[in-house]
N, C-alpha and C. Protein backbone atom coordinates (compact mmCIF):
# COMPACT_ATOMS: atom_id res chain seq x y z
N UNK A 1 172.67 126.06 95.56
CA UNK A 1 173.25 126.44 96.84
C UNK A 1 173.03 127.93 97.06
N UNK A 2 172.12 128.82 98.06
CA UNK A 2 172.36 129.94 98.37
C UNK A 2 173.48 130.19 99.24
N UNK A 3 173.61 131.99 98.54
CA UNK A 3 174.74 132.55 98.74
C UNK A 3 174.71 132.79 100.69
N UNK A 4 176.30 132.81 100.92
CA UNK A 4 176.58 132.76 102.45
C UNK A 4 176.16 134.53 102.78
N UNK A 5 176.36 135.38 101.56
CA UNK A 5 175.65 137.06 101.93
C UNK A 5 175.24 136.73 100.81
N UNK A 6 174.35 138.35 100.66
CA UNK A 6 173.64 139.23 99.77
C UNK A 6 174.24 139.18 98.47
N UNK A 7 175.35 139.68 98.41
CA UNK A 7 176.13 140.69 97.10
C UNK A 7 177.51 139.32 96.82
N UNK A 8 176.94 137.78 97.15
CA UNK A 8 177.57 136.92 96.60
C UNK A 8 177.37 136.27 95.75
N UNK A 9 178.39 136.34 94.58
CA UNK A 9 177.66 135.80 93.40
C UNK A 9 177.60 134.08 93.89
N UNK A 10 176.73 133.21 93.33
CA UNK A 10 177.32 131.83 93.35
C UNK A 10 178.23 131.41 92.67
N UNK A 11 178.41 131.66 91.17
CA UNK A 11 179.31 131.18 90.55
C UNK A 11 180.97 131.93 90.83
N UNK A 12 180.94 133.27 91.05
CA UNK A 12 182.30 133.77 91.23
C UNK A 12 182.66 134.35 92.96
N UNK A 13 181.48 133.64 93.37
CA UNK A 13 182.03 134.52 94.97
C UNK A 13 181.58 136.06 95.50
N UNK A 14 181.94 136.41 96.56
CA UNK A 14 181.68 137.72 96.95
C UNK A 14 182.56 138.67 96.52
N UNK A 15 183.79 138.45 96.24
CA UNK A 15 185.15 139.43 95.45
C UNK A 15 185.29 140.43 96.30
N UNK A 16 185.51 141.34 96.07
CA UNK A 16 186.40 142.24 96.79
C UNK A 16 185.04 143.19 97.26
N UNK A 17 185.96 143.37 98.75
CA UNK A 17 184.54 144.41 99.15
C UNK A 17 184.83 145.73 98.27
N UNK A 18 183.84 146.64 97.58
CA UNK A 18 184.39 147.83 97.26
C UNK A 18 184.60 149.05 98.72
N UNK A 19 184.25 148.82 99.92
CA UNK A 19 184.75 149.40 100.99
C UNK A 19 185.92 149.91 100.67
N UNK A 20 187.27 149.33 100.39
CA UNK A 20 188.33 149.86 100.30
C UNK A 20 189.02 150.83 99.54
N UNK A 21 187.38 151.11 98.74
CA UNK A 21 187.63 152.10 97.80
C UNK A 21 188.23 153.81 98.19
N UNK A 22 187.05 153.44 99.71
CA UNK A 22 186.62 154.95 100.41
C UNK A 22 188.01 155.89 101.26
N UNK A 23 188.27 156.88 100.47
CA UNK A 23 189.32 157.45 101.17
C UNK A 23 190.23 157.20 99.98
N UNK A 24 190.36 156.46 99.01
CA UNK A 24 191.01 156.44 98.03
C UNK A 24 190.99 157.41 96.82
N UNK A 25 192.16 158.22 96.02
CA UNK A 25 191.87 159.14 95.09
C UNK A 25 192.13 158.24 94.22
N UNK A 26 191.22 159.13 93.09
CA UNK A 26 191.32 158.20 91.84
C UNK A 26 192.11 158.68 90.69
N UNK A 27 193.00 157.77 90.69
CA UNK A 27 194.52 158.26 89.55
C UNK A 27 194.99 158.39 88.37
N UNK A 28 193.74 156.59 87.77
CA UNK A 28 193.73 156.79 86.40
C UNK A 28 192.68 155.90 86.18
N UNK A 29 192.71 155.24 85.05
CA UNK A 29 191.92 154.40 84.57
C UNK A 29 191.77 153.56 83.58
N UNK A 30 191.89 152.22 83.38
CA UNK A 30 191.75 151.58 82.19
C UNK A 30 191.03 151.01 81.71
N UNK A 31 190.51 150.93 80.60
CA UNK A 31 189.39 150.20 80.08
C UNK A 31 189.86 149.28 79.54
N UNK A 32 188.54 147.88 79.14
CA UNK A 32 189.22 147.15 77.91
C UNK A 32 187.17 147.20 77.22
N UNK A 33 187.99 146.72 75.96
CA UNK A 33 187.00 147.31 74.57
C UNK A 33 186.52 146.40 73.94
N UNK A 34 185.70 145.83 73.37
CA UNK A 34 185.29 144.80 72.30
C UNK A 34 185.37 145.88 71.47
N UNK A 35 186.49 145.55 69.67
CA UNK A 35 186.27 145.84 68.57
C UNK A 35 186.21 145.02 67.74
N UNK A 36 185.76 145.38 66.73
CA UNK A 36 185.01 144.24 65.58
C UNK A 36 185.13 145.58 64.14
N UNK A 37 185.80 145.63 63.11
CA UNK A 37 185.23 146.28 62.05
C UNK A 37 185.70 147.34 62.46
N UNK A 38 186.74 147.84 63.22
CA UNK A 38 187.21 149.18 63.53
C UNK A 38 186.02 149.75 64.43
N UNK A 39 185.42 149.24 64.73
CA UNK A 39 184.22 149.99 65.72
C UNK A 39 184.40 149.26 67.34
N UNK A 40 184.41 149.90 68.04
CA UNK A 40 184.57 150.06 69.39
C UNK A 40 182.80 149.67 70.20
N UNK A 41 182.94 148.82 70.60
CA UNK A 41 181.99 148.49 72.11
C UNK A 41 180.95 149.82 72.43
N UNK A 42 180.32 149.57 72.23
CA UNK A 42 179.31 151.01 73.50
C UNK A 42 179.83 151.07 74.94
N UNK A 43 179.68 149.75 75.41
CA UNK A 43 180.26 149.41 76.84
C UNK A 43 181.38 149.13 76.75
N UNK A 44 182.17 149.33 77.95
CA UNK A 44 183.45 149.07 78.00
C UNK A 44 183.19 147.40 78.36
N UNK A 45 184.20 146.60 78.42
CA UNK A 45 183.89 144.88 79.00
C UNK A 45 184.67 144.67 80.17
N UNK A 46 185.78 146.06 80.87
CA UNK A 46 186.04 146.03 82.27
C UNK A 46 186.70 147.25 82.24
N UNK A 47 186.47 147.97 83.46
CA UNK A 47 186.82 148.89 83.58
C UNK A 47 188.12 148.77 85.22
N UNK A 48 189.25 149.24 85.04
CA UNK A 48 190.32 149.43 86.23
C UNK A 48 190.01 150.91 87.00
N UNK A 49 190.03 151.18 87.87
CA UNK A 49 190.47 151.91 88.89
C UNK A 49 192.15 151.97 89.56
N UNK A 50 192.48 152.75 89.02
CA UNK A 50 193.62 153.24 89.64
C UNK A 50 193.67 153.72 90.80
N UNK A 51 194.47 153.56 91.79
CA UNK A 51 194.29 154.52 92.88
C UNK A 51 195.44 155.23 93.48
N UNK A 52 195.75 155.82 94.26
CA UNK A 52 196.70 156.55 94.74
C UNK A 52 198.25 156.01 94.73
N UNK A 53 198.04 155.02 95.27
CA UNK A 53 198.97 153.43 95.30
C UNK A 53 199.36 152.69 94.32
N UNK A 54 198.80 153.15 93.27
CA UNK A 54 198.64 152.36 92.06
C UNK A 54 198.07 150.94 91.89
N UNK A 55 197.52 150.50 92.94
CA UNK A 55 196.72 149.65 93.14
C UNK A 55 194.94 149.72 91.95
N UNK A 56 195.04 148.62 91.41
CA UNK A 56 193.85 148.89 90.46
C UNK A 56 193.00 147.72 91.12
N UNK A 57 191.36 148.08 91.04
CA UNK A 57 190.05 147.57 91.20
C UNK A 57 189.56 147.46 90.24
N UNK A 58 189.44 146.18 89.25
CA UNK A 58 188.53 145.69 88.32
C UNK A 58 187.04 145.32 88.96
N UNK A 59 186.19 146.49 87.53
CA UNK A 59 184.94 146.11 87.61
C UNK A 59 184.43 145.83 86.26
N UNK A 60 184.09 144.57 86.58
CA UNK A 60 183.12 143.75 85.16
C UNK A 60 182.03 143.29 85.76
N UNK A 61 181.17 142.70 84.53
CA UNK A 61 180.57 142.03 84.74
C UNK A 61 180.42 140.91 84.40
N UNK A 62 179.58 140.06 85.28
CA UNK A 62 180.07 138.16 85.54
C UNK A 62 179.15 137.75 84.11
N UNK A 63 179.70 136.30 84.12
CA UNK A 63 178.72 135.98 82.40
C UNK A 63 177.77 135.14 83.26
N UNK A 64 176.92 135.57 84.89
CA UNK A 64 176.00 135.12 85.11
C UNK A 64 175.22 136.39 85.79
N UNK A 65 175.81 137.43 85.07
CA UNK A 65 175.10 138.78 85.13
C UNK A 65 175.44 139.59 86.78
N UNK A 66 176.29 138.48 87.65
CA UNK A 66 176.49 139.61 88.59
C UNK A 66 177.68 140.21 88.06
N UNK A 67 177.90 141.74 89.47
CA UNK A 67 179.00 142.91 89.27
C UNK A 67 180.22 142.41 90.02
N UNK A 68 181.42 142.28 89.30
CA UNK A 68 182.21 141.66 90.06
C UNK A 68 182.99 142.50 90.31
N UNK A 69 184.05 142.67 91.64
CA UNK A 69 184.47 143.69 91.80
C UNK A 69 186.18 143.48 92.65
N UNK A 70 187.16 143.19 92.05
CA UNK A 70 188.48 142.14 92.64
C UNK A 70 189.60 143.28 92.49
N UNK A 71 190.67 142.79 92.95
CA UNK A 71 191.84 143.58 93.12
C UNK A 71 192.36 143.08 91.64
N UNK A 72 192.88 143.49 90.61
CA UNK A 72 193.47 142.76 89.47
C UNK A 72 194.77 143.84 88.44
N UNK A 73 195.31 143.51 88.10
CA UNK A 73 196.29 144.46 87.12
C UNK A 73 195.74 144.60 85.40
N UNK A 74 195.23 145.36 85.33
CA UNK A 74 194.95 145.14 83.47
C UNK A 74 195.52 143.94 82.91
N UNK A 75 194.80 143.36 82.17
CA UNK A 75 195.47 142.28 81.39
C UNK A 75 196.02 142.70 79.86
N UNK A 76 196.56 141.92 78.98
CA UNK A 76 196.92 142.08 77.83
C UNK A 76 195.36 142.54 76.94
N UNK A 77 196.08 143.23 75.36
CA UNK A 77 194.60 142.83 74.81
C UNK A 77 194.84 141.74 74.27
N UNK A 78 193.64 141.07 73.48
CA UNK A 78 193.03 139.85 72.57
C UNK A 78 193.08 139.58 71.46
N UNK A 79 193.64 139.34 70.78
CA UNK A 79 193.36 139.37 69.24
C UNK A 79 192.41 137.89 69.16
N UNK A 80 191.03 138.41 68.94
CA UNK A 80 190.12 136.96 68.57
C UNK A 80 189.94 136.54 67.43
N UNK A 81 190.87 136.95 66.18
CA UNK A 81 190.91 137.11 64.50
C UNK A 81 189.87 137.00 64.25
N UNK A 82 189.02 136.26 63.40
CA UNK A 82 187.71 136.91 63.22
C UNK A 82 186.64 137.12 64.08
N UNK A 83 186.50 137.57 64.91
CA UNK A 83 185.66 137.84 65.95
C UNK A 83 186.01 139.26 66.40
N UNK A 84 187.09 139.83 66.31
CA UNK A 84 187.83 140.98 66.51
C UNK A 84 188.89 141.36 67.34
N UNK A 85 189.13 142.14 68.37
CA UNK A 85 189.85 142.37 69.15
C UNK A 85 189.38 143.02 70.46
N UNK A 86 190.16 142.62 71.59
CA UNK A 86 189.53 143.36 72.59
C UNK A 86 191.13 144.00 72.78
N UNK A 87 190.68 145.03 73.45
CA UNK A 87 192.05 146.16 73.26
C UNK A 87 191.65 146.95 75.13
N UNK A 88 192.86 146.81 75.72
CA UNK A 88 192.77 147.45 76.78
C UNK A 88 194.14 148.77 76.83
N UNK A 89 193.38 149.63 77.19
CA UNK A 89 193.98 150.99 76.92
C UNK A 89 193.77 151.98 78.20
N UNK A 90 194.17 152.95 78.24
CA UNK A 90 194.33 154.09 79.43
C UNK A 90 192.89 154.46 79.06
N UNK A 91 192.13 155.39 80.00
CA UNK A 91 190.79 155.77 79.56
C UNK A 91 191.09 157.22 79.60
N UNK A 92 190.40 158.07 78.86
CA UNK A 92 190.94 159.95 78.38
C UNK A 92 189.95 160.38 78.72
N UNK A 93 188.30 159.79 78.02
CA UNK A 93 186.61 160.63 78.11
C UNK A 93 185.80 159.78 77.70
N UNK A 94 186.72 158.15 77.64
CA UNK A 94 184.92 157.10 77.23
C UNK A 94 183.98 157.19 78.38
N UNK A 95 184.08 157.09 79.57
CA UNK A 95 183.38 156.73 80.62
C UNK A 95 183.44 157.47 81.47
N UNK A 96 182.16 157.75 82.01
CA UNK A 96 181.86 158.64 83.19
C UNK A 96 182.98 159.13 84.37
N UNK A 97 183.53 158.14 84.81
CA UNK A 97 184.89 158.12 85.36
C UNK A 97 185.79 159.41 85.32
N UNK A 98 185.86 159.31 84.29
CA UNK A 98 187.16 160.56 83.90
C UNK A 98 187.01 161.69 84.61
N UNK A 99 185.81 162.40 84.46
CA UNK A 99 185.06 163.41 85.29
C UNK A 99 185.91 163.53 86.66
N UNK A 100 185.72 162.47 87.19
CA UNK A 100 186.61 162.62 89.03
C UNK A 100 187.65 161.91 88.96
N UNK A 101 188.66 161.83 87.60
CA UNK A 101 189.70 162.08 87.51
C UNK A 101 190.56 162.81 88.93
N UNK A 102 190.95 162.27 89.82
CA UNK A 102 192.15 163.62 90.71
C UNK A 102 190.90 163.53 91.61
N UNK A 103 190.03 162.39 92.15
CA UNK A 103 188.84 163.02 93.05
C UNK A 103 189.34 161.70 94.09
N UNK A 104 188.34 162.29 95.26
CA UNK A 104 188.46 161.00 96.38
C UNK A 104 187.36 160.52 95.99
N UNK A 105 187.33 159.05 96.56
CA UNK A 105 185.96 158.49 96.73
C UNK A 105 185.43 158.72 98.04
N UNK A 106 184.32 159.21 98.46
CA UNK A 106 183.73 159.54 99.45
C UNK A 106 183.12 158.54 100.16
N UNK A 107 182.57 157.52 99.26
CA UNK A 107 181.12 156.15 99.66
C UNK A 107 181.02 155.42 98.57
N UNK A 108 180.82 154.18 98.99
CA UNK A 108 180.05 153.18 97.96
C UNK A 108 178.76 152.92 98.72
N UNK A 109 178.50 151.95 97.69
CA UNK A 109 177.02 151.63 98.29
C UNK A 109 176.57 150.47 97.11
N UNK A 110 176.40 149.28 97.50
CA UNK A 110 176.30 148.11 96.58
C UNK A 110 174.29 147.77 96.14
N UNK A 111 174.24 147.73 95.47
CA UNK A 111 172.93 146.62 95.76
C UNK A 111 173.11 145.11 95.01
N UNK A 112 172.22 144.07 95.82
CA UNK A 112 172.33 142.97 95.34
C UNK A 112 171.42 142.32 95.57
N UNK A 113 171.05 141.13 94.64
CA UNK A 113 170.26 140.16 94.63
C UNK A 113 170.31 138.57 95.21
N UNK A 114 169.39 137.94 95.95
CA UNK A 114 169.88 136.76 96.89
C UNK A 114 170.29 135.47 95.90
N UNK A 115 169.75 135.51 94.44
CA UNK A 115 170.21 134.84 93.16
C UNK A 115 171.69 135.08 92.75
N UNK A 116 171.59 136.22 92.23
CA UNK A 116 172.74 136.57 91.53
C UNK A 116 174.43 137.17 92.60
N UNK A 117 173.83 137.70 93.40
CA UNK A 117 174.78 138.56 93.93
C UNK A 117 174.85 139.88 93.63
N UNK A 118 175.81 140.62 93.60
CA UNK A 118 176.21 141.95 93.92
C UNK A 118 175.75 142.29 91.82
N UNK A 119 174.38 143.18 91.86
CA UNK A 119 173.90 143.67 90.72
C UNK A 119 174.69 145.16 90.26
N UNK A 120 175.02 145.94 91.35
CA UNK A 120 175.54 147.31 91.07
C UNK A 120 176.11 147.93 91.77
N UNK A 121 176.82 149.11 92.03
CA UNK A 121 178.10 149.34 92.88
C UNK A 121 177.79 150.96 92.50
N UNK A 122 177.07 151.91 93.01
CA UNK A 122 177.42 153.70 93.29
C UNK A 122 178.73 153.99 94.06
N UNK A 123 178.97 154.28 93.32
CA UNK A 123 180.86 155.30 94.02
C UNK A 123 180.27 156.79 93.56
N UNK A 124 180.38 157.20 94.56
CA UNK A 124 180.70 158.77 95.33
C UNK A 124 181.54 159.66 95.30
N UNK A 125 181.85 160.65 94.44
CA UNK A 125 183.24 161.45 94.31
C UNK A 125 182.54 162.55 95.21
N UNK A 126 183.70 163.65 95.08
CA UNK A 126 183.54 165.13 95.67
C UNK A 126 182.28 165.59 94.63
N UNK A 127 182.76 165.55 93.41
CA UNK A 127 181.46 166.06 92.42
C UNK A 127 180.13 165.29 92.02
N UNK A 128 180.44 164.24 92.51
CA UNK A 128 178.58 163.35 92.23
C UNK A 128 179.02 161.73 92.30
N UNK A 129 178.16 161.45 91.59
CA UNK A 129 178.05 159.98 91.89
C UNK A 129 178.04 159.25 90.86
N UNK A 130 178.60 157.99 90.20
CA UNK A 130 178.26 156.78 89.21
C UNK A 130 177.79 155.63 89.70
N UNK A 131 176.89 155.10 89.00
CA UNK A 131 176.87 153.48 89.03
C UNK A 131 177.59 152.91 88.03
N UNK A 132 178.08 151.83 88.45
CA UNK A 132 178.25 150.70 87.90
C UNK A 132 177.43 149.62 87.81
N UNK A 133 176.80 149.21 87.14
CA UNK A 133 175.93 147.97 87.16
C UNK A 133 175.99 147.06 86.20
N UNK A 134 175.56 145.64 86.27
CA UNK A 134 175.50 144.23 85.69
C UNK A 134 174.16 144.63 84.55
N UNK A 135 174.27 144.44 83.45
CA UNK A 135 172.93 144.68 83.05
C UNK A 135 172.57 143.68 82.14
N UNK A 136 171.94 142.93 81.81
CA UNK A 136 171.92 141.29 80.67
C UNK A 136 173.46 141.30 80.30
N UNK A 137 174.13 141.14 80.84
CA UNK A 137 175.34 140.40 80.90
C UNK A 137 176.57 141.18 81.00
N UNK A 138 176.35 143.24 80.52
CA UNK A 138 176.89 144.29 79.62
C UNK A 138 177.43 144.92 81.39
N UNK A 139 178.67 145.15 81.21
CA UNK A 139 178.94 146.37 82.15
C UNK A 139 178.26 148.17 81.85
N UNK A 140 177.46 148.48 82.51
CA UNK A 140 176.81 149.40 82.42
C UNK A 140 177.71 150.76 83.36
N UNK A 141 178.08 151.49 82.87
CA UNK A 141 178.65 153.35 83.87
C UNK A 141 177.51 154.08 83.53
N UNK A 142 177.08 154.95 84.44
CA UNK A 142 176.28 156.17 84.28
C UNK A 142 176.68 157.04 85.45
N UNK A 143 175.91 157.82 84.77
CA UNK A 143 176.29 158.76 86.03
C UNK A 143 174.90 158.98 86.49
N UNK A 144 174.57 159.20 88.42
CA UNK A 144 172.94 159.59 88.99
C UNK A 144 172.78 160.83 89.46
């Protein structure tokens, strides 16, 4: 079945426009972590947006590789006993993010694929710009 837009996944939908981001300051932030062996994830496995309101925007990514992007509250962490733990925590300096800590968002700007849906998500602070993107399955932050 193709998608009814662009930046809709098939399996999880179109989710939240990130539009509502714009004009929003950013307050805090939470991550959650795959650990295994006391070692921590490279990637985070979702990242929250806090906002002025205290309203948080989860961004992950889908296990059919699109960027999903929903209104949600941090969840608990995981204990997966042998497999490890996923641990969701406040974010301090893992991720690009922190940087515009206390910043507005200025713009998003999505791209997407007519397969998958919504692949990546640029948010816009006063000081520069991040992507977020879907990448073989991994939530990807950078900064452009």
């Amino acid at each position: 079945m193709e998608s009814a837009r662009l930046n809709e996944c098939p399996l999880h939908g179109a989710g939240l426009s990130p539009d509502h981001l714009v004009g929003q300051r950013l307050e805090g932030i939470v991550a959650s972590w795959h650990r295994q062996d006391g070692e921590a994830s490279s990637c985070p496995l979702d990242v929250w947006l806090i906002d002025g309101n205290g309203i948080a925007t989860r961004v992950t990514a889908g296990s059919d590789w699109c960027l999903i992007v929903e209104r949600s509250a941090p969840y608990e962490g995981i204990d997966m006993e042998g497999a490890g733990r996923v641990e969701v925590v406040p974010v301090h300096d893992e991720t690009p993010f922190t940087a515009h800590l206390g910043e507005t968002v200025l713009a998003v700007r999505e791209e997407a694929d007519a397969v998958t849906g919504r692949l990546a998500l640029d948010i816009t602070f006063e000081s520069g710009r991040l992507r977020c993107q879907s990448w073989a399955g991994e939530l990807r932050l950078s900064t452009c």
